[in-house]
Protein backbone atom coordinates (compact mmCIF):
# COMPACT_ATOMS: atom_id res chain seq x y z
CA UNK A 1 138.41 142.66 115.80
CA UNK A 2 136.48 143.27 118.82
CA UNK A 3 135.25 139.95 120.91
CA UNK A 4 131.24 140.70 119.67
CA UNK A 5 132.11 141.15 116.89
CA UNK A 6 134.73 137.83 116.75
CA UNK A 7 131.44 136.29 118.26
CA UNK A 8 129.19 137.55 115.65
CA UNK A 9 131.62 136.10 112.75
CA UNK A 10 131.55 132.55 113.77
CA UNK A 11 127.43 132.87 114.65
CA UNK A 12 128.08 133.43 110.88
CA UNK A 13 129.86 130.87 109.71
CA UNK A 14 127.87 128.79 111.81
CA UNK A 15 124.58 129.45 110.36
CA UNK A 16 125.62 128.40 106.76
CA UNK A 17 127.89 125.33 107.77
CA UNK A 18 131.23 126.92 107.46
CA UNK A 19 132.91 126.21 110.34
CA UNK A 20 134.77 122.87 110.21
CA UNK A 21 133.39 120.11 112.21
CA UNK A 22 135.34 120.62 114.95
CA UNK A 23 133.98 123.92 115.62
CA UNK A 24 130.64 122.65 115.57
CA UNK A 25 128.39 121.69 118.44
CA UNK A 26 127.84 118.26 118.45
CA UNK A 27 124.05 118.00 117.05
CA UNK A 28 120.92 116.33 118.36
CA UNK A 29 120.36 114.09 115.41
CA UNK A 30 117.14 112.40 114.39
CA UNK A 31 117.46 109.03 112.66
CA UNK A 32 114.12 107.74 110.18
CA UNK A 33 114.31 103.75 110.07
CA UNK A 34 111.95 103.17 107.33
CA UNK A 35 110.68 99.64 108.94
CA UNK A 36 109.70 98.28 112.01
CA UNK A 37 112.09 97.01 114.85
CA UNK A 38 114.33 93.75 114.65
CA UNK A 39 115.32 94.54 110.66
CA UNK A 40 118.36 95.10 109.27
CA UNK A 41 117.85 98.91 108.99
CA UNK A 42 117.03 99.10 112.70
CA UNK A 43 120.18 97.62 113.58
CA UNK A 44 122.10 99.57 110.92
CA UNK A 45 120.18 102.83 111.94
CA UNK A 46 121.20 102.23 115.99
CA UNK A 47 124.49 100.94 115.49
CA UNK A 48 125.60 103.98 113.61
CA UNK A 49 123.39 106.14 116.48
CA UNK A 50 125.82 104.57 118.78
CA UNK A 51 128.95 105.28 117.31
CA UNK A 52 127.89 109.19 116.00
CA UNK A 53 127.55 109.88 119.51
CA UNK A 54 131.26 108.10 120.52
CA UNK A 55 132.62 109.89 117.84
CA UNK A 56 131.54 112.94 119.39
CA UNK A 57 129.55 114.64 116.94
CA UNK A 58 126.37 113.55 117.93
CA UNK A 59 124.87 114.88 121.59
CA UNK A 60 121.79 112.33 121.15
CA UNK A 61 120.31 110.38 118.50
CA UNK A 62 116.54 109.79 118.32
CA UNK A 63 114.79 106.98 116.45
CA UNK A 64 111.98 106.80 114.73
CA UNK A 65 110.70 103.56 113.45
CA UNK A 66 108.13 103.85 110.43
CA UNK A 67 107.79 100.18 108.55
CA UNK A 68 106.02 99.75 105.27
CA UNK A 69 105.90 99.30 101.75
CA UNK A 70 109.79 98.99 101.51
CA UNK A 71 110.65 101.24 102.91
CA UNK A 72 108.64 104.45 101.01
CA UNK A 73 106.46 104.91 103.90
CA UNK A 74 109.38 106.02 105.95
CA UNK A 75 110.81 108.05 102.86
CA UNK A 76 107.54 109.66 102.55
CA UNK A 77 107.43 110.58 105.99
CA UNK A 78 110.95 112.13 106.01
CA UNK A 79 110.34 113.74 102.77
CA UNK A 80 106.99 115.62 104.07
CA UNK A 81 108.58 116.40 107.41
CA UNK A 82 112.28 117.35 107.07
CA UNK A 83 112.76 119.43 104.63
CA UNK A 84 115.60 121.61 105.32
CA UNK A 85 116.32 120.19 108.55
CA UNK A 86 120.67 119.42 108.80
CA UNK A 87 120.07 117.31 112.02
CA UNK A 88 118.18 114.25 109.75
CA UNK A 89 118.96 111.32 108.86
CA UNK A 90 116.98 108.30 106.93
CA UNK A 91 118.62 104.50 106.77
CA UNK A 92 118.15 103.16 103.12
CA UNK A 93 119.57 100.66 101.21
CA UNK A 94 119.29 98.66 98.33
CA UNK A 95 115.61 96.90 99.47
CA UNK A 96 114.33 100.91 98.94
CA UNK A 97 115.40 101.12 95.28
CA UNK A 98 113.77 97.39 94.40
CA UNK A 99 110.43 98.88 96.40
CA UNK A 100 110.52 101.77 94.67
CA UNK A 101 110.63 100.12 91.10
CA UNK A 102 107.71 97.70 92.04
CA UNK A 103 105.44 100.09 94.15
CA UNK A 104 106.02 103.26 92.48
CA UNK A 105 105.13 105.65 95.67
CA UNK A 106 103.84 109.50 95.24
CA UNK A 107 107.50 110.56 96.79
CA UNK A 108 111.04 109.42 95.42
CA UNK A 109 114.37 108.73 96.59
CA UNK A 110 115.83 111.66 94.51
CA UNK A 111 113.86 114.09 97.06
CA UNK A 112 116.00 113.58 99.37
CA UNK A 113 119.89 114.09 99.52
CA UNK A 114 123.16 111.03 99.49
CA UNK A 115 124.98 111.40 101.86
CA UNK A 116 127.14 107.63 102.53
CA UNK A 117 127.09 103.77 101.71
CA UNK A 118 127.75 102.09 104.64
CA UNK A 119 127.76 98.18 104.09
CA UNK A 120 127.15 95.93 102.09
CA UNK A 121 125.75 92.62 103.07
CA UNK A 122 124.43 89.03 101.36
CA UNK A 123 121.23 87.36 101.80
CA UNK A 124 121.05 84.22 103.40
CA UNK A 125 118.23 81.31 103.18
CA UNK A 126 116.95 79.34 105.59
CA UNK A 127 114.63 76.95 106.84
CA UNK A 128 112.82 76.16 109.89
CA UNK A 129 114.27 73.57 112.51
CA UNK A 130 111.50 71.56 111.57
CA UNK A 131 111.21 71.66 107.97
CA UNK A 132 110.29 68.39 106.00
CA UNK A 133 113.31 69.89 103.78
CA UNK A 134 117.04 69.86 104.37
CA UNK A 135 119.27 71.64 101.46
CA UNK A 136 118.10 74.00 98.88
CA UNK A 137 118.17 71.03 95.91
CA UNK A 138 115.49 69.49 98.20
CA UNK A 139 112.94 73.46 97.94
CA UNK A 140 114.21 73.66 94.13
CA UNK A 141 112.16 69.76 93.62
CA UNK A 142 109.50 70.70 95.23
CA UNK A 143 109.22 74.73 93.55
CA UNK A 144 109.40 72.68 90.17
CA UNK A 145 107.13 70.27 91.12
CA UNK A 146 104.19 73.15 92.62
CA UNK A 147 105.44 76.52 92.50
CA UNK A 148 102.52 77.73 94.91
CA UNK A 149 103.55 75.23 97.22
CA UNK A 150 106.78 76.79 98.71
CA UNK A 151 106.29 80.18 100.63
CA UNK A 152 109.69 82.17 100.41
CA UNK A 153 109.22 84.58 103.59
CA UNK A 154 111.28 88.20 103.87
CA UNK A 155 111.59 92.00 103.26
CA UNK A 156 108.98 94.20 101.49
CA UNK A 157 108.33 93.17 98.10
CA UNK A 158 111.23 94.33 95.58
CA UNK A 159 113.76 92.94 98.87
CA UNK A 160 116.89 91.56 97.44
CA UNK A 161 115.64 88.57 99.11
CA UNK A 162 112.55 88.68 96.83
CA UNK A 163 114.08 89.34 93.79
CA UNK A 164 117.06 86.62 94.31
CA UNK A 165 113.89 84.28 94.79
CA UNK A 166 112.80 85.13 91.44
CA UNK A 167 116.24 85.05 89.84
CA UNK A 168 117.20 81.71 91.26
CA UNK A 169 113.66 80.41 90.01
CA UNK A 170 114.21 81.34 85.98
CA UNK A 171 117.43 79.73 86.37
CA UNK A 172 115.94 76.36 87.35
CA UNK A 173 113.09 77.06 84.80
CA UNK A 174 110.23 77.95 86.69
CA UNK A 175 108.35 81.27 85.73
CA UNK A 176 109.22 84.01 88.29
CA UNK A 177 105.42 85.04 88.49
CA UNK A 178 104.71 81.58 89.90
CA UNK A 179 106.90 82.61 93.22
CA UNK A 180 104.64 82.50 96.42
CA UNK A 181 106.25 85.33 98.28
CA UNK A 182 105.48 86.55 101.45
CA UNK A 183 106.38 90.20 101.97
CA UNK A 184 106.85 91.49 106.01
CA UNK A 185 107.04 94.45 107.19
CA UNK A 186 109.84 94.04 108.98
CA UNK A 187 112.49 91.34 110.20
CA UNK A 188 110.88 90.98 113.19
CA UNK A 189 108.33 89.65 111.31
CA UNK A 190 109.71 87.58 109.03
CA UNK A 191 112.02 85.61 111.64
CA UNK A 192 108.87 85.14 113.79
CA UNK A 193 107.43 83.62 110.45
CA UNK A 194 110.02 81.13 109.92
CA UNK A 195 110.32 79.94 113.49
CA UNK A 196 106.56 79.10 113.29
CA UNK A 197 107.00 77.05 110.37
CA UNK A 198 104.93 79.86 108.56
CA UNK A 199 106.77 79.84 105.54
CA UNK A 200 108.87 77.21 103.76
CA UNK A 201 112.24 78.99 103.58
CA UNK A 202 113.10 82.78 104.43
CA UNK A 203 115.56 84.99 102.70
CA UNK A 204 117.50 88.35 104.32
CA UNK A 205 120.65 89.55 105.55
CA UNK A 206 122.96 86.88 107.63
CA UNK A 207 123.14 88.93 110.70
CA UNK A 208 119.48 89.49 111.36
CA UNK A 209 119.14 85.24 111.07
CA UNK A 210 122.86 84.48 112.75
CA UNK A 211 121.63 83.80 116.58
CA UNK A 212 118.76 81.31 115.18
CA UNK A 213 121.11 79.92 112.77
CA UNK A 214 123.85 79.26 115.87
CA UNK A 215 120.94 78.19 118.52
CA UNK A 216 119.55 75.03 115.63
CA UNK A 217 116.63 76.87 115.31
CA UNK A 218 116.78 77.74 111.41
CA UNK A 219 119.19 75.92 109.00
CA UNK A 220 120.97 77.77 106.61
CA UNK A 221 120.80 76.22 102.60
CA UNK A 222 122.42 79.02 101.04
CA UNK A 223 124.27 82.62 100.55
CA UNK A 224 123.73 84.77 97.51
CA UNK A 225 127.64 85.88 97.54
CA UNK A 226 130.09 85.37 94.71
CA UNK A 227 132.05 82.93 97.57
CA UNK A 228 131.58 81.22 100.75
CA UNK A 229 131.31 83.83 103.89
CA UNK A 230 134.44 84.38 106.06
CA UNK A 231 134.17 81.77 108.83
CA UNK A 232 130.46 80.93 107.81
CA UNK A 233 129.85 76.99 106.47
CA UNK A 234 126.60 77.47 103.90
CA UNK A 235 127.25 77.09 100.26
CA UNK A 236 126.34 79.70 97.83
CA UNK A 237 123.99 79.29 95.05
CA UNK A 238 126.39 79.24 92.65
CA UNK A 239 127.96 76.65 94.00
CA UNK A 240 124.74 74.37 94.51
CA UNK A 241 124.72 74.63 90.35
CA UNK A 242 122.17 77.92 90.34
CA UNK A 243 123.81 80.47 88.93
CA UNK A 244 122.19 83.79 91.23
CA UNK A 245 124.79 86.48 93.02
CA UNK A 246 123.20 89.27 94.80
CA UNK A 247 124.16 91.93 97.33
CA UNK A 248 122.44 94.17 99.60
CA UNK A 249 123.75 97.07 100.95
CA UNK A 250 122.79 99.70 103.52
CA UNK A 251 123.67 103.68 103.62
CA UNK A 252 121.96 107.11 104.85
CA UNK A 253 120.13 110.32 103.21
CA UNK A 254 120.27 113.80 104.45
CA UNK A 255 116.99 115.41 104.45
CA UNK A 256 115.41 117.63 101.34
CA UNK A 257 117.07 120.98 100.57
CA UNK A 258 119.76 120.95 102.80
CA UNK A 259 122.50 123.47 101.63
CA UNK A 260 125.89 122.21 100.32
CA UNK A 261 127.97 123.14 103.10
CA UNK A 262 125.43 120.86 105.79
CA UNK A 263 125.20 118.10 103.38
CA UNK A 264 129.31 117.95 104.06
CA UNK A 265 128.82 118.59 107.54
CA UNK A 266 126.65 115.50 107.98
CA UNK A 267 128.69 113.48 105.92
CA UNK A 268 131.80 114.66 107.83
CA UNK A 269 129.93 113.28 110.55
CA UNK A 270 128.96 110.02 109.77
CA UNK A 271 132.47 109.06 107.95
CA UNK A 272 134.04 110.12 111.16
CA UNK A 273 131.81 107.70 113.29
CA UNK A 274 132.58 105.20 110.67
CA UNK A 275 136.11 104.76 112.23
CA UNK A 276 134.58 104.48 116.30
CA UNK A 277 135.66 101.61 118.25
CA UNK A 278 131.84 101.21 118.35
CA UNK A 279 131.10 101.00 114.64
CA UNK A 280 133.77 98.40 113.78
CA UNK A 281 132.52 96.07 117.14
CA UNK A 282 129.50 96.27 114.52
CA UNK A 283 130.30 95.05 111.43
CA UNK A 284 132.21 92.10 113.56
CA UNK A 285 128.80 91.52 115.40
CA UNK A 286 126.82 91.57 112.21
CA UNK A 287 129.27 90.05 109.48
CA UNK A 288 128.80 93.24 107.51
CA UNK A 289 131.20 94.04 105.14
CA UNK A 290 132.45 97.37 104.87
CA UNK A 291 131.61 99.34 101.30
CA UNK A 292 132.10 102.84 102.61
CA UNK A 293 131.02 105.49 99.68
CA UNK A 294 130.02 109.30 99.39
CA UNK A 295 129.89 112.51 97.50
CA UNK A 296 129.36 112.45 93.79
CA UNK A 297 130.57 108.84 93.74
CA UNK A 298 127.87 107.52 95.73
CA UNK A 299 125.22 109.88 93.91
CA UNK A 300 126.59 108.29 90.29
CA UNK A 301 126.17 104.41 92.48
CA UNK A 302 122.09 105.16 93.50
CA UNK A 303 121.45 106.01 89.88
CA UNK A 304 123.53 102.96 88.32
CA UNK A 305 121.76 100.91 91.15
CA UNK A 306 118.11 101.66 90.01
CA UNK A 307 119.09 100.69 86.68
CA UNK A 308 120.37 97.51 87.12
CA UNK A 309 117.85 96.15 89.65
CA UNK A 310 115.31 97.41 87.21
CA UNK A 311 116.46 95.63 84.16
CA UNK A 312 116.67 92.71 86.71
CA UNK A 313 113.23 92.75 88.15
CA UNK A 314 112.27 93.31 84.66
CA UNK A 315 114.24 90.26 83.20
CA UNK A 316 112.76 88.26 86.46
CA UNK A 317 109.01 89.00 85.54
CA UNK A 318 108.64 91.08 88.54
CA UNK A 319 108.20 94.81 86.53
């Protein structure tokens, strides 16, 4: 075979995603975070940015930050403006499929195409330094005593945070409609909330509330996990007599109508920046806990996850 012709063969294989990774160039990616800066998804979104481009199969990684409606104002952006594109990614997570359920937006998840779980992480609550409270017994009086009376600050509504507010209230037999949440935008927004004493307690993800937690200036009450967090002293729920476990985890979506072949090529990608120094300095940082997942597996996990949160939300008087 004649070099133009050699040359002509891999443009080829090239154009429809044949080539193994390492033959590819590494790509200039573009990275959706469906909510505003300071979140969990924006540290997800950046911290897998990072290690993409020390794995080497990322040149550069753009961000673009879009906050809103949990999530499906992002979704509909990258819905409407990437179709086709094999360069695109979109953060998304368990919050998406609980704000999906509740808001019912014009676009849906199933537009766009799996690619990986990532993490999972649990929900911790907290209150502010100055709080007239001190342990989650002391909220759970005062929530029986005037549900309207105790603000419960976090994510969009349909968060896990959210709906583990409305679990653990049927379980001390107040009516989850009677929950005063306070939906934000973003976590930015929610931890400036609770450090102005503008809520009661606030709910999300350990890592976005860890530094606060560390410096006195929020007090941990409680962890939605099954058992205690590695090297972390809050009791869970459970253990405080209120029987609520919930997880929240975090993955990424390929753009609309992608091909086969560059839906493997981008998950090629990210499992191989999954194993970067970078990444794994990450879930350390963050306490996230690894719950790496793709291809038909993870498709077969979305769909079993929309059904359980649903008959959740609907069992919690939320739907």
């Amino acid at each position: 075979m004649r070099r133009d012709e050699f040359l002509k063969s891999l443009a080829a294989l090239a154009a429809v995603g044949a080539l193994p990774l390492s033959a590819h160039a590494a790509a200039n990616l573009k990275m959706m975070i469906p909510a505003n800066p300071g979140g969990g998804w924006d540290t997800t979104g950046r911290a897998l940015g990072k290690a993409l481009q020390e794995a080497k199969v990322a040149d550069s990684v753009s961000y673009d930050n879009k906050g809103g409606a949990a999530g499906a104002l992002g979704l509909a952006q990258f819905v409407n403006s990437s179709k086709g594109d094999p360069n695109a990614l979109m953060v998304m997570g368990a919050v998406m499929l609980g704000g999906i359920i509740t808001g019912k937006p014009p676009v849906n998840l199933s537009q766009a195409t799996p690619i990986a779980r990532l993490i999972s992480e649990y929900n911790v609550y907290v209150l502010p330094a100055n709080s007239q409270f001190k342990t989650m017994a002391d909220v759970v009086a005062q929530l029986k005593k005037d549900p309207g009376s105790v603000k419960w600050g976090g994510g969009s509504r349909g968060s896990t945070e959210h709906i583990a507010a409305c679990m653990l209230a049927r379980e001390v037999g107040v009516d989850p409609a009677r929950i005063n949440y306070v939906a934000f935008r973003g976590g930015g927004e929610a931890t400036a909330a609770i450090l102005g004493g503008n809520v009661t307690v606030g709910g999300s993800g350990y890592s976005e509330f860890a530094e606060y937690i560390k410096a006195g200036k929020m007090k941990a009450i409680a962890v939605t996990s099954p058992t205690r967090l590695k090297g972390i002293a809050v009791p869970t729920l459970k253990e405080q007599g209120i029987n609520v476990e919930l997880g929240n985890w975090r993955g990424v979506y390929g753009a609309p109508g992608i091909t086969d072949a560059q839906r493997k090529a981008l998950t090629d990608m990210v499992l191989a920046a999954l194993k970067t120094k970078a990444w794994q300095e990450a879930l350390v940082k963050n306490d996230w806990t690894p719950a790496v997942m793709s291809g038909p597996a993870f498709d077969k996990f979305v769909d079993d996850e929309f059904a359980m949160l649903r008959a959740t939300m609907v069992k919690a008087g939320m739907v």
